[in-house]
C-alpha atoms as a PDB file:
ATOM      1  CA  UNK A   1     -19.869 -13.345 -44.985  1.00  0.00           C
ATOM      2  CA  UNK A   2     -18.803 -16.715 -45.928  1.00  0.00           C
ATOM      3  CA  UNK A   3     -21.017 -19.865 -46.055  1.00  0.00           C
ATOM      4  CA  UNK A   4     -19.680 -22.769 -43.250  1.00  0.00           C
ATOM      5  CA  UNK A   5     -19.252 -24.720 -46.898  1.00  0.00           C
ATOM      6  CA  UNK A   6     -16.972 -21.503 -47.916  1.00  0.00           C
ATOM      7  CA  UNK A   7     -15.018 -21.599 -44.763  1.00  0.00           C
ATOM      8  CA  UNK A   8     -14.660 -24.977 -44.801  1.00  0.00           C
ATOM      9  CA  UNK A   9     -12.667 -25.250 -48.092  1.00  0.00           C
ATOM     10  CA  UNK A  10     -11.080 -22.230 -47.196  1.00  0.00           C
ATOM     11  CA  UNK A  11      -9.415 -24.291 -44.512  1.00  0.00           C
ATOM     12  CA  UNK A  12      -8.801 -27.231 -46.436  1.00  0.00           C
ATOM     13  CA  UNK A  13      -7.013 -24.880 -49.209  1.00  0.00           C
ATOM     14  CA  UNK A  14      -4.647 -23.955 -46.280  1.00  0.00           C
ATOM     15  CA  UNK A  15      -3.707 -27.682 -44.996  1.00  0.00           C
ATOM     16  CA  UNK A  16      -3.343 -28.468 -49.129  1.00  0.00           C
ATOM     17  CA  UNK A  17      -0.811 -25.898 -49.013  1.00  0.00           C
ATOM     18  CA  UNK A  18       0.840 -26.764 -45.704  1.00  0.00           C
ATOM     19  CA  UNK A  19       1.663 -30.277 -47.466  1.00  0.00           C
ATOM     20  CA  UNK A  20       2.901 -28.462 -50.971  1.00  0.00           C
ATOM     21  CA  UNK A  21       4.909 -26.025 -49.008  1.00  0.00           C
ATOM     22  CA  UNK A  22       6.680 -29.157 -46.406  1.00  0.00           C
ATOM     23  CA  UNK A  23       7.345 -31.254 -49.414  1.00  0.00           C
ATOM     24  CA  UNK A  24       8.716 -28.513 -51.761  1.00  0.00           C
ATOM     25  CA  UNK A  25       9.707 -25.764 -49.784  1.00  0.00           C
ATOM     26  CA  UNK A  26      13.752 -25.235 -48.968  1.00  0.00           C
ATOM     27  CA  UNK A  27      13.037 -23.247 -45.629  1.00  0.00           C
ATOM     28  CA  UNK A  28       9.696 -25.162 -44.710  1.00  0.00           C
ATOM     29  CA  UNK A  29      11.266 -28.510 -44.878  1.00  0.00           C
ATOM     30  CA  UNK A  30      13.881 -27.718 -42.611  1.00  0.00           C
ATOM     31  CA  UNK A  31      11.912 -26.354 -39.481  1.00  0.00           C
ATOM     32  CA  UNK A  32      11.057 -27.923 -36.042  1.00  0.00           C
ATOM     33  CA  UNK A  33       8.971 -27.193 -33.681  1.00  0.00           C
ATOM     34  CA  UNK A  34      11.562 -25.705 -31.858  1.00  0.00           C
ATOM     35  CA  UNK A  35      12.716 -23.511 -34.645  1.00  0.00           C
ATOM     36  CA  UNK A  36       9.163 -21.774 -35.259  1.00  0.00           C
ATOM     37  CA  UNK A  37       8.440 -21.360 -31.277  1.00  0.00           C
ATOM     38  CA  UNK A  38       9.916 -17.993 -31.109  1.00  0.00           C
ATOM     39  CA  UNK A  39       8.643 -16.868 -34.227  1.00  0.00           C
ATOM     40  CA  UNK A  40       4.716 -17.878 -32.768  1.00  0.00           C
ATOM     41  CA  UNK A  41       5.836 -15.821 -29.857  1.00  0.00           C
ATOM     42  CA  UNK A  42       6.319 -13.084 -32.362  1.00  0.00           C
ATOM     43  CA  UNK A  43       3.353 -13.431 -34.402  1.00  0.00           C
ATOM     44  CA  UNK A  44       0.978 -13.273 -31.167  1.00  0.00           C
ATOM     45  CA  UNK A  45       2.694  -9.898 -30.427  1.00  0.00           C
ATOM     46  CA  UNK A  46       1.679  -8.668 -33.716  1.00  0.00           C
ATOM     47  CA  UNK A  47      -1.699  -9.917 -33.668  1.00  0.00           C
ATOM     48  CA  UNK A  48      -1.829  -8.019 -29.629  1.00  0.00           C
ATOM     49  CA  UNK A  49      -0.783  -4.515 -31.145  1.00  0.00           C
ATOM     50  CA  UNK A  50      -3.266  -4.939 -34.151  1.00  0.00           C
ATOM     51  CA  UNK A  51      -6.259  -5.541 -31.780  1.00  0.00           C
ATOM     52  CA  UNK A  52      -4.840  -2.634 -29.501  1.00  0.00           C
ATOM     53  CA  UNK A  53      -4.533  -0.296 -32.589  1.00  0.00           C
ATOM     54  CA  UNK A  54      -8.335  -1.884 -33.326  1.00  0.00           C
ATOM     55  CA  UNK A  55      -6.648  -2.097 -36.977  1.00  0.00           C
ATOM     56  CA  UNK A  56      -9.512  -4.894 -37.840  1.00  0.00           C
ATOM     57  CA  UNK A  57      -8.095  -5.892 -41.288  1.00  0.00           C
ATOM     58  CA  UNK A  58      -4.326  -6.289 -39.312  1.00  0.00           C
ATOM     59  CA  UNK A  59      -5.868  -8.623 -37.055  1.00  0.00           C
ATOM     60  CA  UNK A  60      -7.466 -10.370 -39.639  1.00  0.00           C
ATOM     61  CA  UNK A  61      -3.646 -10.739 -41.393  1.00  0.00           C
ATOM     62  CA  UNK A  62      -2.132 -11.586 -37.858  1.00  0.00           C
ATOM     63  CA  UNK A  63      -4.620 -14.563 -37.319  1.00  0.00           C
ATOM     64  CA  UNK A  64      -3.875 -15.423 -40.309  1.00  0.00           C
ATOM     65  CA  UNK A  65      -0.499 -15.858 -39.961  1.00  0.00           C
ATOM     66  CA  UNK A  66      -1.081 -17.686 -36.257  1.00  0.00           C
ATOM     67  CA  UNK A  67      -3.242 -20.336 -37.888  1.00  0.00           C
ATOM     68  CA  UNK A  68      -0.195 -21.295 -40.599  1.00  0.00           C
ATOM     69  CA  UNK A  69       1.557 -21.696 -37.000  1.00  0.00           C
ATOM     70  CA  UNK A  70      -0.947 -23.889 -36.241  1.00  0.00           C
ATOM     71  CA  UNK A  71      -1.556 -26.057 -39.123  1.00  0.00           C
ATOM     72  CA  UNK A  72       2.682 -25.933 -39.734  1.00  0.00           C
ATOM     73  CA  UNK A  73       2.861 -27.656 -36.078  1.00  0.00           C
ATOM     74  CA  UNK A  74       0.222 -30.274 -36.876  1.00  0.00           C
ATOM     75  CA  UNK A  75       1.936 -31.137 -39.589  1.00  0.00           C
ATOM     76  CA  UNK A  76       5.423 -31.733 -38.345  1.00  0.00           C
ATOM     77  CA  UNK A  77       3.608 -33.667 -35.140  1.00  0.00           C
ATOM     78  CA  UNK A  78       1.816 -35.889 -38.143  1.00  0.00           C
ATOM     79  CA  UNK A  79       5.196 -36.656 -39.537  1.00  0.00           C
ATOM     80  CA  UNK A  80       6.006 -38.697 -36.571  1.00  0.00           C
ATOM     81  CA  UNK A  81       2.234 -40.352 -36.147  1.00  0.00           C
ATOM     82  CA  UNK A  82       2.512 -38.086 -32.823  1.00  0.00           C
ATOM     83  CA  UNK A  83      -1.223 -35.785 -33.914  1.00  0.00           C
ATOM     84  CA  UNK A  84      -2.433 -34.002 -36.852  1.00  0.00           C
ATOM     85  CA  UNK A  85      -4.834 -31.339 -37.142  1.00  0.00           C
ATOM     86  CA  UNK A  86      -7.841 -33.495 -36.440  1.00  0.00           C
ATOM     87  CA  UNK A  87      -6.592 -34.285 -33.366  1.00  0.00           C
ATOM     88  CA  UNK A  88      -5.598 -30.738 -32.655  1.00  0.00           C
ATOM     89  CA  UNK A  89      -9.197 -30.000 -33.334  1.00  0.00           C
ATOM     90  CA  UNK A  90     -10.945 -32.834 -31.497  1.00  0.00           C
ATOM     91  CA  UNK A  91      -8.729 -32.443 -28.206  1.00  0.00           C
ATOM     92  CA  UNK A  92     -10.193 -28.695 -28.166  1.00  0.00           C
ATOM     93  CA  UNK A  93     -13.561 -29.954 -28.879  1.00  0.00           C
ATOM     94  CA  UNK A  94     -13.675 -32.285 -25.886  1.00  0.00           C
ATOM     95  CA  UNK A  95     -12.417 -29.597 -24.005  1.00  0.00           C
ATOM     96  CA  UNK A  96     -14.425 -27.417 -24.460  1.00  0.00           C
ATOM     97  CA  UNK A  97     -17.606 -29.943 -24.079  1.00  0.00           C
ATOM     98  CA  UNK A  98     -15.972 -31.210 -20.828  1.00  0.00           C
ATOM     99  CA  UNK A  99     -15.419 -27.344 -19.838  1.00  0.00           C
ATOM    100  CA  UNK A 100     -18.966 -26.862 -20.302  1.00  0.00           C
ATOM    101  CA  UNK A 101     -21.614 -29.017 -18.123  1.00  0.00           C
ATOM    102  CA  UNK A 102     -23.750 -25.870 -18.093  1.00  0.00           C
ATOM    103  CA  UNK A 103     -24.260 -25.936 -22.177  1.00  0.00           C
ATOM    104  CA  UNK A 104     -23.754 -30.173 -22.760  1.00  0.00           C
ATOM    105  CA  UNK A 105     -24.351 -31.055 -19.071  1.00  0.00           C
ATOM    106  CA  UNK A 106     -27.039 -30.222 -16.850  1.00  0.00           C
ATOM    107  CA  UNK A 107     -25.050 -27.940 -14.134  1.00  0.00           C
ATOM    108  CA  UNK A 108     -26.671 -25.067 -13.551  1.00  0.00           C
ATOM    109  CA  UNK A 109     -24.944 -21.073 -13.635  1.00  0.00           C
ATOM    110  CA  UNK A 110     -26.553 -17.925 -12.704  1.00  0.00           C
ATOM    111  CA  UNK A 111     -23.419 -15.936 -14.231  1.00  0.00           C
ATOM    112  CA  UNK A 112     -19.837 -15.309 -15.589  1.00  0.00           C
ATOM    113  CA  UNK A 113     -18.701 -16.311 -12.260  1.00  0.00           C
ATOM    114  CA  UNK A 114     -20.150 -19.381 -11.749  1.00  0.00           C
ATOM    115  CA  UNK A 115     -18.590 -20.295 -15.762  1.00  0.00           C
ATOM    116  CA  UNK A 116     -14.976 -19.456 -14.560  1.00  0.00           C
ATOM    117  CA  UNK A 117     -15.296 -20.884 -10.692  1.00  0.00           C
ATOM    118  CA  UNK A 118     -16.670 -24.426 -12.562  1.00  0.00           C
ATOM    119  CA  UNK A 119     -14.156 -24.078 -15.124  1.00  0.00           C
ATOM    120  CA  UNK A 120     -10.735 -24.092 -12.377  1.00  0.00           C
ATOM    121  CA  UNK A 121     -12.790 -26.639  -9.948  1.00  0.00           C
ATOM    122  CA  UNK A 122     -13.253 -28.916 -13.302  1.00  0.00           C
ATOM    123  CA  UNK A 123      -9.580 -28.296 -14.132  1.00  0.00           C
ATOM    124  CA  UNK A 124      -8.856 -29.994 -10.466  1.00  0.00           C
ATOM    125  CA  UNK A 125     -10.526 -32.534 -11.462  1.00  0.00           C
ATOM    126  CA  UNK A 126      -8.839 -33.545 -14.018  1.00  0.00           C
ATOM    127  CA  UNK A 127      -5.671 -33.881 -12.603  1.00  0.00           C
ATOM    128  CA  UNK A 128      -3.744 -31.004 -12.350  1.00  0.00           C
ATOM    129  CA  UNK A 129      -2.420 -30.635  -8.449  1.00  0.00           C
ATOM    130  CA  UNK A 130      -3.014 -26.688  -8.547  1.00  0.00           C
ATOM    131  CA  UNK A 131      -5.373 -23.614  -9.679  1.00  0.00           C
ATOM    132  CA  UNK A 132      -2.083 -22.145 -10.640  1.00  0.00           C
ATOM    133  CA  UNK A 133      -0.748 -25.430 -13.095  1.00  0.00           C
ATOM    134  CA  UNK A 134      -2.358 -23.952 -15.818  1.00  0.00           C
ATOM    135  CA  UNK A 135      -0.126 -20.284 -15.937  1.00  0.00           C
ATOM    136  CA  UNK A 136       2.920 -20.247 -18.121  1.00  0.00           C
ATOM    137  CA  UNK A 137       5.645 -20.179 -16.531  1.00  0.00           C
ATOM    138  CA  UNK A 138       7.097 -18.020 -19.553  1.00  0.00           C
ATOM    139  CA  UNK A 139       4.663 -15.377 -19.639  1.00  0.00           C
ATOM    140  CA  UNK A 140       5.755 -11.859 -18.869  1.00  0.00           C
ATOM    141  CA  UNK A 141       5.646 -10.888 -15.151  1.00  0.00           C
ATOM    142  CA  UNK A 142       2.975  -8.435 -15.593  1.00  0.00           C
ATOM    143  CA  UNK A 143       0.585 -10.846 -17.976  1.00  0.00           C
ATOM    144  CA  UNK A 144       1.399 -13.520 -15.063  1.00  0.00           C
ATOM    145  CA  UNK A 145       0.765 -11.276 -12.727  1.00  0.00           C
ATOM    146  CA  UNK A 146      -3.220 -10.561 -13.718  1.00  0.00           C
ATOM    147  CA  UNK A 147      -3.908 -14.432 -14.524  1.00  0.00           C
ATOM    148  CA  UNK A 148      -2.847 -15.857 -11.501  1.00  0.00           C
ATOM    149  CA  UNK A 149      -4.903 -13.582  -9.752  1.00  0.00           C
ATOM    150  CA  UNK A 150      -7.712 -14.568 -11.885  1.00  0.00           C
ATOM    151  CA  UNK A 151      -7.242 -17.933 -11.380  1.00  0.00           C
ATOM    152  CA  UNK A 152      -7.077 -17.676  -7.044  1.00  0.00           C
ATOM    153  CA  UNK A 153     -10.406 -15.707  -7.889  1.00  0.00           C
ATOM    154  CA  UNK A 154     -12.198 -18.343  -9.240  1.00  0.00           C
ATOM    155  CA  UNK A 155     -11.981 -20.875  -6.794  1.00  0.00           C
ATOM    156  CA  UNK A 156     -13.009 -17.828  -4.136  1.00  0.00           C
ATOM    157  CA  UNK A 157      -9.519 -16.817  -3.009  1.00  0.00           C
ATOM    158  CA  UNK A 158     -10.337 -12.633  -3.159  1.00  0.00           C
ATOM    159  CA  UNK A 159     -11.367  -9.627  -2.047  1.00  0.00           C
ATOM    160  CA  UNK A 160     -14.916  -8.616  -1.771  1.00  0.00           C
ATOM    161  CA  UNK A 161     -14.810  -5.207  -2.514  1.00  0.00           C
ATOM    162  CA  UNK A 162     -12.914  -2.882  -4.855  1.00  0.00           C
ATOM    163  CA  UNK A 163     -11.983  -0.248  -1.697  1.00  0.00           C
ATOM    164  CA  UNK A 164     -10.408  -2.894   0.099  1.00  0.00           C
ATOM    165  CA  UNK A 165      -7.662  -3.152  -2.927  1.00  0.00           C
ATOM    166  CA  UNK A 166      -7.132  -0.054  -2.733  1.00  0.00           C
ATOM    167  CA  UNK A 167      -6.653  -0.222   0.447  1.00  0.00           C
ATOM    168  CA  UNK A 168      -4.030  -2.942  -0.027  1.00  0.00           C
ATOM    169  CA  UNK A 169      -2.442  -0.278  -2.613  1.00  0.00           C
ATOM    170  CA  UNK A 170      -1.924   2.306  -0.038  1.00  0.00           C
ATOM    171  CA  UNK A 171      -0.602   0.070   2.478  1.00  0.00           C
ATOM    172  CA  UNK A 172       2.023  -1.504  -0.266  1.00  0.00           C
ATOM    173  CA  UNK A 173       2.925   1.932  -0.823  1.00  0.00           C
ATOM    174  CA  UNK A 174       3.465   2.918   2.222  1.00  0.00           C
ATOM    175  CA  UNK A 175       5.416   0.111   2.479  1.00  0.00           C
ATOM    176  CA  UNK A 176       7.465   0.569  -0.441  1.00  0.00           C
ATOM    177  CA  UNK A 177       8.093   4.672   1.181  1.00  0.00           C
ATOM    178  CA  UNK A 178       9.914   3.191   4.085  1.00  0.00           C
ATOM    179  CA  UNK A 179      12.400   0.918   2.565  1.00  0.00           C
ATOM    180  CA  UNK A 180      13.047   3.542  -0.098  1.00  0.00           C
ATOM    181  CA  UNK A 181      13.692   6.144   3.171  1.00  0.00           C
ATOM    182  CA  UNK A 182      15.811   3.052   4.728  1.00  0.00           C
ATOM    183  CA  UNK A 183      18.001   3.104   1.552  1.00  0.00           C
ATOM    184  CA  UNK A 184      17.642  -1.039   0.906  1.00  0.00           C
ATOM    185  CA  UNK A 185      17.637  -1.903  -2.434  1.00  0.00           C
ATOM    186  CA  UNK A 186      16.750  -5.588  -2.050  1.00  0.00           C
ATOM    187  CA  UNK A 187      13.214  -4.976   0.158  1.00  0.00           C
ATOM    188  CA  UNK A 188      12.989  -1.632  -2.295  1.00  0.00           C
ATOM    189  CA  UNK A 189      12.862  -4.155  -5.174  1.00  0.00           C
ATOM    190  CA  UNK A 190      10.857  -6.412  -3.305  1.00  0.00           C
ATOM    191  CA  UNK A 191       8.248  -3.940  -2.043  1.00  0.00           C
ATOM    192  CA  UNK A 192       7.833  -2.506  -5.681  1.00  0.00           C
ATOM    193  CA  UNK A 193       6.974  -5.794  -6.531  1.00  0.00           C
ATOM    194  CA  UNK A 194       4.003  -6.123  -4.039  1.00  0.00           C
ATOM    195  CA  UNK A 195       2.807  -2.778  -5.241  1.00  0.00           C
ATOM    196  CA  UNK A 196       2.641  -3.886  -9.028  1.00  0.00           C
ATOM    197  CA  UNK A 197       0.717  -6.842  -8.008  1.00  0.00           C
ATOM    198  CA  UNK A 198      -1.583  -4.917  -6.019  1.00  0.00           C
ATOM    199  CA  UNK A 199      -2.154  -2.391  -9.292  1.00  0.00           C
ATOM    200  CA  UNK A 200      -3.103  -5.733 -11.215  1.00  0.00           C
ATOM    201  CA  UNK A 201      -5.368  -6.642  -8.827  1.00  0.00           C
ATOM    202  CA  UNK A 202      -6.926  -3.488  -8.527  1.00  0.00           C
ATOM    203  CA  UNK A 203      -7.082  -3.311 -12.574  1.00  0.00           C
ATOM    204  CA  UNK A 204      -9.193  -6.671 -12.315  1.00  0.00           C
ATOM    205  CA  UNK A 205     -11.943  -4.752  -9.987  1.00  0.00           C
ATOM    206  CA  UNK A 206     -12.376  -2.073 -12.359  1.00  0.00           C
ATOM    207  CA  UNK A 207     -12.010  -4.322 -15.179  1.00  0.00           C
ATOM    208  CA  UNK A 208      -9.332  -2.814 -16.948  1.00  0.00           C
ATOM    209  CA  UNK A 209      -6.641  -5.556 -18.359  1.00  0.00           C
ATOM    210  CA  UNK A 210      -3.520  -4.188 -16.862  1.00  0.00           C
ATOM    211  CA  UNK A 211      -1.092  -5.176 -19.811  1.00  0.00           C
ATOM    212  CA  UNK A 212      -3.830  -3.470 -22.565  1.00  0.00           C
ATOM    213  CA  UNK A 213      -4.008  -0.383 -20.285  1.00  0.00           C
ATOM    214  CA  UNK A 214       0.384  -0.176 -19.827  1.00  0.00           C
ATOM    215  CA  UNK A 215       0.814  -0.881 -23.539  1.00  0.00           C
ATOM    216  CA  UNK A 216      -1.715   1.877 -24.287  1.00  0.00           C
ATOM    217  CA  UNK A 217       0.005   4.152 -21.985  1.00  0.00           C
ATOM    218  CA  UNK A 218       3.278   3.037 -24.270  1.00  0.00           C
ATOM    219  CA  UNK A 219       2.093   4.132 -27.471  1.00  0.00           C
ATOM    220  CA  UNK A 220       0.673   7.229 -26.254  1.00  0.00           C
ATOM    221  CA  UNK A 221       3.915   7.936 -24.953  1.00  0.00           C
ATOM    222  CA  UNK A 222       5.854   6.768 -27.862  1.00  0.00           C
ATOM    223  CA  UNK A 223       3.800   9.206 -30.110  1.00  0.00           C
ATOM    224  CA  UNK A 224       4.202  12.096 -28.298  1.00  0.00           C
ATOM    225  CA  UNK A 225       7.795  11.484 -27.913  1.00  0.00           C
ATOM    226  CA  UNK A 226       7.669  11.237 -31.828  1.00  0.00           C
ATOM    227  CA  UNK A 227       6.156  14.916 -32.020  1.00  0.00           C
ATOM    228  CA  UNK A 228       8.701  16.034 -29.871  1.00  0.00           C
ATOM    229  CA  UNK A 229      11.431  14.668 -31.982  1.00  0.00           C
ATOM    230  CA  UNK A 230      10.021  15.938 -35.211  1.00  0.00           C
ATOM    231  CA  UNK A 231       9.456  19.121 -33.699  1.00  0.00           C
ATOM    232  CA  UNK A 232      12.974  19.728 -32.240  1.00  0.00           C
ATOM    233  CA  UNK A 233      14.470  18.574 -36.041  1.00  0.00           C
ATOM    234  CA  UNK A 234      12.115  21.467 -37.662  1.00  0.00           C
ATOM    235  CA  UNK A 235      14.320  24.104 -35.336  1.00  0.00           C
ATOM    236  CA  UNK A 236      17.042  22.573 -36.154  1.00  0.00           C
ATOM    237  CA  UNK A 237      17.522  21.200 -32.469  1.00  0.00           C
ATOM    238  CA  UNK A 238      19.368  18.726 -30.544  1.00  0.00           C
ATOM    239  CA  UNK A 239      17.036  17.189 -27.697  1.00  0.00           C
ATOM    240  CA  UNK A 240      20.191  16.945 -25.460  1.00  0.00           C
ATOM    241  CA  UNK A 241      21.171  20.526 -25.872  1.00  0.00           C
ATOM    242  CA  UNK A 242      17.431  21.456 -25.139  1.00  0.00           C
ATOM    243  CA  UNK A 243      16.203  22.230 -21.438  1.00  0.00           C
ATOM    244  CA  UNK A 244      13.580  20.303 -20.587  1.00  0.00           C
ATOM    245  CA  UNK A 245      11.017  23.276 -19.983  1.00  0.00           C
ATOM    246  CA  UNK A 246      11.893  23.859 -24.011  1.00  0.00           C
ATOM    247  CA  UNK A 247      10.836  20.140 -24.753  1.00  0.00           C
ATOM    248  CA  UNK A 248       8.145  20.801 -22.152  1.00  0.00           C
ATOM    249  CA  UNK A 249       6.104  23.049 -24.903  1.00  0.00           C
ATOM    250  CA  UNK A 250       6.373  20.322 -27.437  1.00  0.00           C
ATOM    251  CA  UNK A 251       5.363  17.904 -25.071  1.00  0.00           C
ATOM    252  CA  UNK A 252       2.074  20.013 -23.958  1.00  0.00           C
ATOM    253  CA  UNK A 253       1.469  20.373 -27.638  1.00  0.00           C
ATOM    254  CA  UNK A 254       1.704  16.782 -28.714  1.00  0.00           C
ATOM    255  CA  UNK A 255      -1.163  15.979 -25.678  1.00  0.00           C
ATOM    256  CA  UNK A 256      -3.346  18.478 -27.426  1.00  0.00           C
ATOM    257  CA  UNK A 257      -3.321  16.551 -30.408  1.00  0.00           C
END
């Protein structure tokens, strides 16, 4: 591996072409902030399928491409004597100091727990008015979903045992059964909501991340849909003139593989 000297440089190389690349550079002189949000958005994605594929030299290309993010919005916010990198770098520092009394303080922790409740009760602290501040509000519902729950959890807002979520499951279920019986598509909606939130917080007891464990589920289906595709174009078939016990055989085969 590479020497701190090594990484160092490595670092400073990047920044050296950050400036080349803003001062010479058609398309990089003409972007905002604004204009490389979405594309950040995009490039986190990426980086989130390559650690789910556990494709170790994608992730290492994807974090690549999040740092340029990084150093290409500390560069635009030094254009306007608004930050630059070192103050991108020292404002995480402090954090993370601040964040941690048990390592650069003297608070004592017995655990993980005691880390995250001290973390959200420090957070207070500082100024924001609630636990939940800190969540995006653009996040997607199901990614929202599991950190708000973790965030209720660490100042001591939860369950205490995993059978008492499930029981929570059931009962959203249930509830979910009679509005779907009563034919009213507004508490239906509404009641399928409670019961995703209840899987989430189930997922948290058995420490599964809920958005790893649906995306998963997505690519498994997605491949097997694949074989079924490929399969049908070998015969010569049409999925939509094909019953569905027909696909059924593919579909059997595919989970085999």
């Amino acid at each position: 591996m590479n020497t701190r000297a090594q990484k160092l440089a490595a670092f400073d190389r990047l920044l050296t072409i950050m400036d080349e690349l803003r001062e010479q550079c058609p398309w990089d002189k003409k972007q905002t902030i604004e204009s490389l949000r979405h594309l950040t958005i995009e490039e986190t994605y990426e980086l989130g399928d390559a650690i789910l594929d556990n494709d170790l030299q994608e992730v290492k290309k994807e974090l690549g491409d999040l740092l340029l993010h990084i150093v290409f919005y500390a560069k635009i916010g030094s254009e306007t004597n608004s930050f630059d990198m070192a103050d991108v770098c020292n404002s995480i520092c402090d954090k993370l100091i601040d964040r941690h009394p048990h390592i650069y303080g003297d608070v004592k922790v017995d655990n993980e727990e005691d880390v995250k409740r001290n973390w959200e009760n420090l957070k207070l602290k500082e100024g924001n008015k609630s636990v939940l501040q800190g969540v995006p509000k653009s996040l997607p519902a199901l990614v929202k979903a599991s950190r708000i729950q973790d965030k209720v959890a660490g100042v001591g807002f939860d369950w205490e045992e995993p059978q008492q979520v499930w029981e929570k499951v059931e009962e959203e279920l249930n509830e979910l059964k009679v509005e779907v019986n009563n034919n009213n598509p507004e508490r239906i909606e509404s009641e399928f909501g409670d019961v995703l939130f209840s899987l989430v917080n189930y997922a948290r007891f058995l420490n599964i991340n809920p958005e790893n464990a649906l995306e998963r589920t997505n690519k498994k289906f997605k491949k097997r849909f694949e074989y079924l595709e490929k399969q049908a174009a070998l015969l010569n078939k049409n999925l939509k003139d094909m019953t569905l016990a027909e696909m059924d055989v593919f579909w059997e085969e595919a989970k085999k593989l």
